[in-house]
N, C-alpha and C. Protein backbone atom coordinates (compact mmCIF):
# COMPACT_ATOMS: atom_id res chain seq x y z
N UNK A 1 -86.99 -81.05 108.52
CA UNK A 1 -85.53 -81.06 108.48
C UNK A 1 -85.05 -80.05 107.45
N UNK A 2 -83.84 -79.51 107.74
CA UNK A 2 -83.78 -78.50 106.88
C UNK A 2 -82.12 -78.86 106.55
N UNK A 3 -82.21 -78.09 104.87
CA UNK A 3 -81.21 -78.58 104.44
C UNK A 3 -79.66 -78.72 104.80
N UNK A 4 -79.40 -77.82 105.91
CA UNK A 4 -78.14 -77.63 106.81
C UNK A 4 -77.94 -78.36 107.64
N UNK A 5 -79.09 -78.99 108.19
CA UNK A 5 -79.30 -79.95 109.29
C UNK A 5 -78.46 -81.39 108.78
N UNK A 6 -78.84 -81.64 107.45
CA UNK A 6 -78.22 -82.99 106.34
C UNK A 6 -76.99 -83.23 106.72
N UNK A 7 -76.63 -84.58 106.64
CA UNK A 7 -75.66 -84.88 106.52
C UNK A 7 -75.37 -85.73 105.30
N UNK A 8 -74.50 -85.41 104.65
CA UNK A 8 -74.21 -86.21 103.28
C UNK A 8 -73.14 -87.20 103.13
N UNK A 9 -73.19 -88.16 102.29
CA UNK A 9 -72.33 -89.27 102.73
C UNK A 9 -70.54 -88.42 102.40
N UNK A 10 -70.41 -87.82 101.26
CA UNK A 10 -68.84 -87.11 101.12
C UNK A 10 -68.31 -86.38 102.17
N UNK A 11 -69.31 -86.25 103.42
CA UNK A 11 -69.22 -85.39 104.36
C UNK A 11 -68.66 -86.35 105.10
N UNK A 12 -69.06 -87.58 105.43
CA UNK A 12 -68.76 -88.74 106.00
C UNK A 12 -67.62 -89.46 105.77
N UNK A 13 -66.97 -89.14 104.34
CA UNK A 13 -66.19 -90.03 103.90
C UNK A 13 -65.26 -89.15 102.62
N UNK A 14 -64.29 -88.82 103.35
CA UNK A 14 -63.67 -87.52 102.55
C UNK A 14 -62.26 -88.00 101.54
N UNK A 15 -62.54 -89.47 101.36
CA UNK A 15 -62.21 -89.65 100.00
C UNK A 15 -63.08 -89.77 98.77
N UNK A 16 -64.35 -90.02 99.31
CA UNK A 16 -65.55 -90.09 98.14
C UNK A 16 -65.64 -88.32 97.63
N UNK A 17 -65.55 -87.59 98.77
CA UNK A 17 -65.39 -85.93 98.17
C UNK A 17 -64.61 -85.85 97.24
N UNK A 18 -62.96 -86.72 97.61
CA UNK A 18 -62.14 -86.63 96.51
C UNK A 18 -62.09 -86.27 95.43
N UNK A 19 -62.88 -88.07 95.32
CA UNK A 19 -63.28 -88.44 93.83
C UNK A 19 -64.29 -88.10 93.57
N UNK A 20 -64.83 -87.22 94.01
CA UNK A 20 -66.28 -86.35 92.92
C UNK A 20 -65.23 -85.51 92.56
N UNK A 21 -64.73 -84.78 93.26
CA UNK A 21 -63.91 -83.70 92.76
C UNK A 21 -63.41 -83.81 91.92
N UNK A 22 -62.03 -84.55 91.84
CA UNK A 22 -61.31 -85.13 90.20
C UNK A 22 -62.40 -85.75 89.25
N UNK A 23 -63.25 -86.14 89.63
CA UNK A 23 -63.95 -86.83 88.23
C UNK A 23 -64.96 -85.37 87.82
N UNK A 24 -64.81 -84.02 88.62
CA UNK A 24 -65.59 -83.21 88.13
C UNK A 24 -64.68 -82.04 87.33
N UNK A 25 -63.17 -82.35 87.86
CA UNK A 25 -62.39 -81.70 86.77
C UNK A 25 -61.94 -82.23 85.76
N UNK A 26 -62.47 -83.47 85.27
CA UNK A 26 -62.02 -84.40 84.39
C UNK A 26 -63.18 -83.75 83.24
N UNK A 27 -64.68 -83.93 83.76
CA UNK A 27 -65.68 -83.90 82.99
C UNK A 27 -65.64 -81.99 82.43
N UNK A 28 -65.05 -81.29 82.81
CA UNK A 28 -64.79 -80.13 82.42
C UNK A 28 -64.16 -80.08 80.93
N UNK A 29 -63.07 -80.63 80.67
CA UNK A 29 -62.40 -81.34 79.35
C UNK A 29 -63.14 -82.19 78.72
N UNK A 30 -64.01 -82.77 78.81
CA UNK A 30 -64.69 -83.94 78.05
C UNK A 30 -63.38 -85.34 78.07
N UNK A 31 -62.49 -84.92 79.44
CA UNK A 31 -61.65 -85.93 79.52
C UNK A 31 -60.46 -86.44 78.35
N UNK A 32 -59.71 -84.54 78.37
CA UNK A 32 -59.00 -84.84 77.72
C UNK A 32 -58.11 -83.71 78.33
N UNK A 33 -56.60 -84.12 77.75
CA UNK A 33 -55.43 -83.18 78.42
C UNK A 33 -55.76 -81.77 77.91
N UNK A 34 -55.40 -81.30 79.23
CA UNK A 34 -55.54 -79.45 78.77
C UNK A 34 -54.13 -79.16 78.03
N UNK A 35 -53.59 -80.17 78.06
CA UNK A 35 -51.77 -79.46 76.98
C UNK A 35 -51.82 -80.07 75.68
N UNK A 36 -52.28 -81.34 75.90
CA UNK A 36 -52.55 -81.87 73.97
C UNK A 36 -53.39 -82.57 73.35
N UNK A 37 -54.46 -82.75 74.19
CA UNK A 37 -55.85 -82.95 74.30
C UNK A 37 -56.03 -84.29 73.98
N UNK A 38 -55.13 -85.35 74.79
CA UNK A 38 -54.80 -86.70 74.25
C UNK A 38 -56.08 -87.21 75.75
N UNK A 39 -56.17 -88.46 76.02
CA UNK A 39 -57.47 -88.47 77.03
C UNK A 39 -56.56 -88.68 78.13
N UNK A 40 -57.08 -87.56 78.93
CA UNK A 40 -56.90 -87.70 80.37
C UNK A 40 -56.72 -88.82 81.45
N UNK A 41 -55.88 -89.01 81.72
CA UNK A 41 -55.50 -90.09 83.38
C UNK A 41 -55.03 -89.56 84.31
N UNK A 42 -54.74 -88.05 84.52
CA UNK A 42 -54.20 -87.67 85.89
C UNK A 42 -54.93 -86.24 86.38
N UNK A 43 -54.39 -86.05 87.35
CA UNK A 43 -54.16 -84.59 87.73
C UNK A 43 -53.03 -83.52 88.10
N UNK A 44 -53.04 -82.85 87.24
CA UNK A 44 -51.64 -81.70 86.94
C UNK A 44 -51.60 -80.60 87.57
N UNK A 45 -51.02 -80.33 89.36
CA UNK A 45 -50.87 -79.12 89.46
C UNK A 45 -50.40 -77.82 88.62
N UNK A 46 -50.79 -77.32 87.93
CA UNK A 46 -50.17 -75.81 87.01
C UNK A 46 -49.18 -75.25 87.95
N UNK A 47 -49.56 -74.74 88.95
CA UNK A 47 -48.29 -74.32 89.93
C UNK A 47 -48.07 -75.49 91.16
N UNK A 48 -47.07 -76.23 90.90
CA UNK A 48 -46.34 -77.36 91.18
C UNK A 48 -46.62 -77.53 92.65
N UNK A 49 -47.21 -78.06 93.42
CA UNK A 49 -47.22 -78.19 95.17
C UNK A 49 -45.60 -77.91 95.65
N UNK A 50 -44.47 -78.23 95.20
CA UNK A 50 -43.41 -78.23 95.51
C UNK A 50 -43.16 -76.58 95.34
N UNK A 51 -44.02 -75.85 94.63
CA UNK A 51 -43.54 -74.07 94.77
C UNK A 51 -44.96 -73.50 94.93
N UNK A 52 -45.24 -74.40 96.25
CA UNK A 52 -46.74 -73.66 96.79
C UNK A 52 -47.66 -73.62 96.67
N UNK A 53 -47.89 -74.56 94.88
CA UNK A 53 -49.77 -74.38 94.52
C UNK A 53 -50.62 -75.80 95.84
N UNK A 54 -51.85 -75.05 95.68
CA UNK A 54 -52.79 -75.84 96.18
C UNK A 54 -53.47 -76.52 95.82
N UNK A 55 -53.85 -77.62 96.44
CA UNK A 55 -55.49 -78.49 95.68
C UNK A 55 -56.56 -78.31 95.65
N UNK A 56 -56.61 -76.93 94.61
CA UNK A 56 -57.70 -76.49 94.27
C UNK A 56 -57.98 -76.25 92.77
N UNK A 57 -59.81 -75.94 92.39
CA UNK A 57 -60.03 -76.37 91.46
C UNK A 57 -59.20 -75.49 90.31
N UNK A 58 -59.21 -73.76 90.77
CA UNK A 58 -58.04 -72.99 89.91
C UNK A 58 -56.69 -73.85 89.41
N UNK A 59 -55.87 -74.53 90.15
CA UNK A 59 -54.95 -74.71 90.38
C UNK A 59 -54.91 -76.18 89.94
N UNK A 60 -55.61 -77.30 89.62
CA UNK A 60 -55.68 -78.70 89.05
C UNK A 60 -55.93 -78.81 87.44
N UNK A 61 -55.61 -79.41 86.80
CA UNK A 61 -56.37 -79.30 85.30
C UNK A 61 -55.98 -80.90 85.05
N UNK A 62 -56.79 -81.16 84.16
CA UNK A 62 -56.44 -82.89 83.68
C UNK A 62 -55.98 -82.71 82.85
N UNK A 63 -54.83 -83.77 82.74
CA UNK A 63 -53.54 -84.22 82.04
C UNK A 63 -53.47 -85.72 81.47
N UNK A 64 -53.06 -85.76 80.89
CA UNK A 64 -52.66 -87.35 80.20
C UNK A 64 -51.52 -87.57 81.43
N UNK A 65 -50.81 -88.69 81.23
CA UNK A 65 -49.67 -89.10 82.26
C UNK A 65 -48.25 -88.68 81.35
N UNK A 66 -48.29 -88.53 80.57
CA UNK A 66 -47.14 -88.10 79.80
C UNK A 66 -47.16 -86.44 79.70
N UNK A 67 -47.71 -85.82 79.62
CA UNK A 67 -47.57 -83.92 79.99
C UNK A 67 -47.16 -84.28 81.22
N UNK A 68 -48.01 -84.45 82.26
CA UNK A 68 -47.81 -84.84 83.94
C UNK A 68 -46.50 -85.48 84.12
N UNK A 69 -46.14 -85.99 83.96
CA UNK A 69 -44.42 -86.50 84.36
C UNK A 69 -43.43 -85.68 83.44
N UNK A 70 -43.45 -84.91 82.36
CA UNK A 70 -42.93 -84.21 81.58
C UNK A 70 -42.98 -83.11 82.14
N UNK A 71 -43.91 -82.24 81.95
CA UNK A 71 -44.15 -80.99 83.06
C UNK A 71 -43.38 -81.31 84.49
N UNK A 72 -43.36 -81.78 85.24
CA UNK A 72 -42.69 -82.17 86.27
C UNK A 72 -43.03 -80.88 87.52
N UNK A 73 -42.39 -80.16 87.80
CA UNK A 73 -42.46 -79.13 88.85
C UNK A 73 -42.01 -77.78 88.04
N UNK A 74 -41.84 -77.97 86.51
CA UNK A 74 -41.49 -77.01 85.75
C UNK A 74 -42.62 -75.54 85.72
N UNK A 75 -42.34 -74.00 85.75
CA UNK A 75 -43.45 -73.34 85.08
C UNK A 75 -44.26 -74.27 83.94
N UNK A 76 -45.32 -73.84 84.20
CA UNK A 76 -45.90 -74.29 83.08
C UNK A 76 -46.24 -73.64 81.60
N UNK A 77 -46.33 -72.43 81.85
CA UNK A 77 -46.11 -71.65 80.60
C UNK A 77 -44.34 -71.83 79.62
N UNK A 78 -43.85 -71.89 80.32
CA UNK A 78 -42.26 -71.71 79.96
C UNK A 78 -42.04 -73.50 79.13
N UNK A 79 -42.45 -73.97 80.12
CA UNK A 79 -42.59 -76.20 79.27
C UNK A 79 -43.55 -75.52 78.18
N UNK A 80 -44.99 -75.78 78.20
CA UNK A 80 -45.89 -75.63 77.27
C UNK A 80 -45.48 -75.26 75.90
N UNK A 81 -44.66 -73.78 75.95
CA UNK A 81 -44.05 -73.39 74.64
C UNK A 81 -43.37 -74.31 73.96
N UNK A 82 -42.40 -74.91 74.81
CA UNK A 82 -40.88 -75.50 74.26
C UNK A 82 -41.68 -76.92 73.15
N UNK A 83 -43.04 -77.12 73.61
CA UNK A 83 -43.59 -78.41 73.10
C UNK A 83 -44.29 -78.64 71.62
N UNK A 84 -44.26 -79.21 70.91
CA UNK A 84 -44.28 -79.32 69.25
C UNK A 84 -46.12 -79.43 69.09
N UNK A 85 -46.83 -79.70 70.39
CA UNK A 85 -47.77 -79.66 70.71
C UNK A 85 -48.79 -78.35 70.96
N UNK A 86 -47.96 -77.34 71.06
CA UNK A 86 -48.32 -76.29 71.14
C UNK A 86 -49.16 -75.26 70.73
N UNK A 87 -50.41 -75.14 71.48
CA UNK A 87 -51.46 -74.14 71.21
C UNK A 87 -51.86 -73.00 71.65
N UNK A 88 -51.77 -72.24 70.65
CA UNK A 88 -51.87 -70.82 71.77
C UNK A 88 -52.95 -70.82 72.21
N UNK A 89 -53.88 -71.43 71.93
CA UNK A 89 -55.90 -71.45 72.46
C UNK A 89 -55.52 -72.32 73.59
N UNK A 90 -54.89 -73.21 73.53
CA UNK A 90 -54.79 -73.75 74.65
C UNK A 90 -54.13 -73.19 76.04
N UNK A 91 -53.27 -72.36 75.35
CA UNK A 91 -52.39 -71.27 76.71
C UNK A 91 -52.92 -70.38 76.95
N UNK A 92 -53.89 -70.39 76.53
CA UNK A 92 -54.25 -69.15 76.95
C UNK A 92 -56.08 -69.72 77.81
N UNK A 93 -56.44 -71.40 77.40
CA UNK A 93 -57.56 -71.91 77.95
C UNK A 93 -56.59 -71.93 79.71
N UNK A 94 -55.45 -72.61 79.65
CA UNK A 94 -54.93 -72.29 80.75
C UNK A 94 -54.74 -71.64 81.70
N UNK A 95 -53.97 -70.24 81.26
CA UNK A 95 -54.26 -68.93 81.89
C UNK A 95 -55.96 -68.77 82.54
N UNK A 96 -56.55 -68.95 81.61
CA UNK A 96 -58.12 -68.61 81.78
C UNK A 96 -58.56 -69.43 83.16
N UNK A 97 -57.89 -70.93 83.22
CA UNK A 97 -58.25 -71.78 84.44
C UNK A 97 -57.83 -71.11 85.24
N UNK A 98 -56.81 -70.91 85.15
CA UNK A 98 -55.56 -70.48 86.46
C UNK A 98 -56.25 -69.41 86.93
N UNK A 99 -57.05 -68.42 86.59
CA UNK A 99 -57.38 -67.06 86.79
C UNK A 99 -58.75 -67.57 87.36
N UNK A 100 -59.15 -68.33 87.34
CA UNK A 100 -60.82 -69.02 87.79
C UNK A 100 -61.72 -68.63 86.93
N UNK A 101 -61.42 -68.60 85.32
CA UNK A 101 -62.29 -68.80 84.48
C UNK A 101 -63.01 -69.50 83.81
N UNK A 102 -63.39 -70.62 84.30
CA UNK A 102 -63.30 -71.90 83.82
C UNK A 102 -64.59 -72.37 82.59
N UNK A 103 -65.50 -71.09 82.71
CA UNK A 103 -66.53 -70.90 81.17
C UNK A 103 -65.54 -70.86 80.04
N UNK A 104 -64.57 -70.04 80.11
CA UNK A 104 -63.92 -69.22 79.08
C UNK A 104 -62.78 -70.67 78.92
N UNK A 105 -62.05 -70.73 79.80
CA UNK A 105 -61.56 -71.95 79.30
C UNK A 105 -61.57 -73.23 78.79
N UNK A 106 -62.73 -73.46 79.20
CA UNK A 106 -63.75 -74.59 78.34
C UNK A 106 -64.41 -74.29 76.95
N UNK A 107 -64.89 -72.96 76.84
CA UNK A 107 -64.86 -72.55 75.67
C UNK A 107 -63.59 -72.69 74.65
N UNK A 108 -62.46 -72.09 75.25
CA UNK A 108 -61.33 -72.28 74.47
C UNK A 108 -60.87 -73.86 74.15
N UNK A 109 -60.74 -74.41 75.01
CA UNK A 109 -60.81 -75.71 74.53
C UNK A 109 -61.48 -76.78 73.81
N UNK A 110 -63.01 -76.37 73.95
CA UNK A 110 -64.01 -76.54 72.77
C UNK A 110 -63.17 -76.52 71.51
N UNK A 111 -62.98 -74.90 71.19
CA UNK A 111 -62.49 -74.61 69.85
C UNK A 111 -61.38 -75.30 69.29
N UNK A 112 -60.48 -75.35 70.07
CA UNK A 112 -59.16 -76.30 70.06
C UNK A 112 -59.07 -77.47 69.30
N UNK A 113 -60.14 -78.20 70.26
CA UNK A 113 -60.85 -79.79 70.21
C UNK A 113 -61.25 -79.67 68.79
N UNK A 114 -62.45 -78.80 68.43
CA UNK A 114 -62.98 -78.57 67.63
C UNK A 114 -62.26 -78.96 66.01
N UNK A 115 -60.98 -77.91 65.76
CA UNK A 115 -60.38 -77.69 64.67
C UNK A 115 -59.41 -78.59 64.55
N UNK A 116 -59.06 -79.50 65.83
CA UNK A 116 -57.90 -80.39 65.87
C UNK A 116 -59.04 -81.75 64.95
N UNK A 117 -60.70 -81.75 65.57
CA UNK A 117 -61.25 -82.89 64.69
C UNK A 117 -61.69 -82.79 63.69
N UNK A 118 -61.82 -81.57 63.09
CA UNK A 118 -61.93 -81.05 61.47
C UNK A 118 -60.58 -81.39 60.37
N UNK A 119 -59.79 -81.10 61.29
CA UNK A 119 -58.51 -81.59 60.80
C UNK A 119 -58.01 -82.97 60.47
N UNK A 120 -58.12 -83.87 61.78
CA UNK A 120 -58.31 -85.21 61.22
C UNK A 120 -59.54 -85.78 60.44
N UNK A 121 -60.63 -85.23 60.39
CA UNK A 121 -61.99 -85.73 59.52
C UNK A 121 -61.46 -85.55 57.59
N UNK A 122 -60.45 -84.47 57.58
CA UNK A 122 -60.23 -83.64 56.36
C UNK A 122 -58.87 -84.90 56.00
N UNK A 123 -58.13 -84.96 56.95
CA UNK A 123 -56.82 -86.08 56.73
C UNK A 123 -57.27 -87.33 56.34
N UNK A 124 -58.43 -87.39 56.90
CA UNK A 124 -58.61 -88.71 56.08
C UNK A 124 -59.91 -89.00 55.42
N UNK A 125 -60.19 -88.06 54.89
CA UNK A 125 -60.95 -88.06 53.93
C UNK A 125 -59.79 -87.80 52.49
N UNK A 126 -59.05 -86.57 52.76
CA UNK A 126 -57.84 -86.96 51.55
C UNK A 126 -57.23 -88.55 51.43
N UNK A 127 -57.07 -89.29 52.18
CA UNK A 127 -56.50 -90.52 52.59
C UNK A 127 -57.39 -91.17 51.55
N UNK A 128 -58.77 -91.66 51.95
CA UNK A 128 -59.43 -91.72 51.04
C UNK A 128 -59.66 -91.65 49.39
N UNK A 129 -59.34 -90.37 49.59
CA UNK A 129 -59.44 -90.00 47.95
C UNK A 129 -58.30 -90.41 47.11
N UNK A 130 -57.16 -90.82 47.81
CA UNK A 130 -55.94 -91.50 47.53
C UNK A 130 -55.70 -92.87 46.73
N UNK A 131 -56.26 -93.32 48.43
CA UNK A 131 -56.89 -94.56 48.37
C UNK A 131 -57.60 -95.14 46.92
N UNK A 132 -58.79 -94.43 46.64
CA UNK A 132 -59.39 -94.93 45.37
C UNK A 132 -58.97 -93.99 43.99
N UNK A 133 -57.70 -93.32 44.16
CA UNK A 133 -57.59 -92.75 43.05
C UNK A 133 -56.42 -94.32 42.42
């Protein structure tokens, strides 16, 4: 039997494709929002189905439910800025998806992730030093 010959069960059942799919753009983030890196529960068209984007992997990124109903059908570069949340590593991990880069944008978001938990490790370690002063 040869491998073309196969039939696979997602082949059979094209909501189980679905959900490999979203749970494989979830695990891209380490399951966290690509806008403020809070943990992921949805999926966020970047270019809105209502102005043409598709359900595809360029075109999906995981979102918390609060970017996702906030963002709404808005550009997404143009929201992103206006937000107090705002990272340029992150707009630009974006761009990088959108363009089908998705090494480079995971990289960028690494770094993101990265300095956002150096930051809280450092906040409360001062907290700390507070604490017992």
């Amino acid at each position: 039997m040869h491998i073309d010959d196969a039939v696979f069960l997602e082949d059979l059942c094209p909501k189980l494709k679905l959900r490999f799919w979203r749970k494989s753009i979830h695990t891209f983030t380490s399951k966290r929002c690509i806008y403020c890196g809070k943990p992921s529960e949805s999926i966020d068209h970047i270019l809105p189905r209502s102005q043409g984007g598709l359900n595809i992997t360029e075109n999906c990124v995981p979102a918390c439910l609060s970017c996702n109903g906030d963002k709404s059908d808005e550009n997404v570069f143009s929201w992103y800025r206006k937000k107090n949340f705002y990272d340029p590593r992150r707009a630009m991990a974006i761009r990088a998806w959108l363009e089908g880069d998705l090494r480079l944008s995971i990289r960028l978001l690494e770094w993101a992730n990265k300095e956002i938990k150096e930051n809280k490790e450092n906040f409360e370690q001062e907290e700390l030093n507070l604490d017992a002063a």
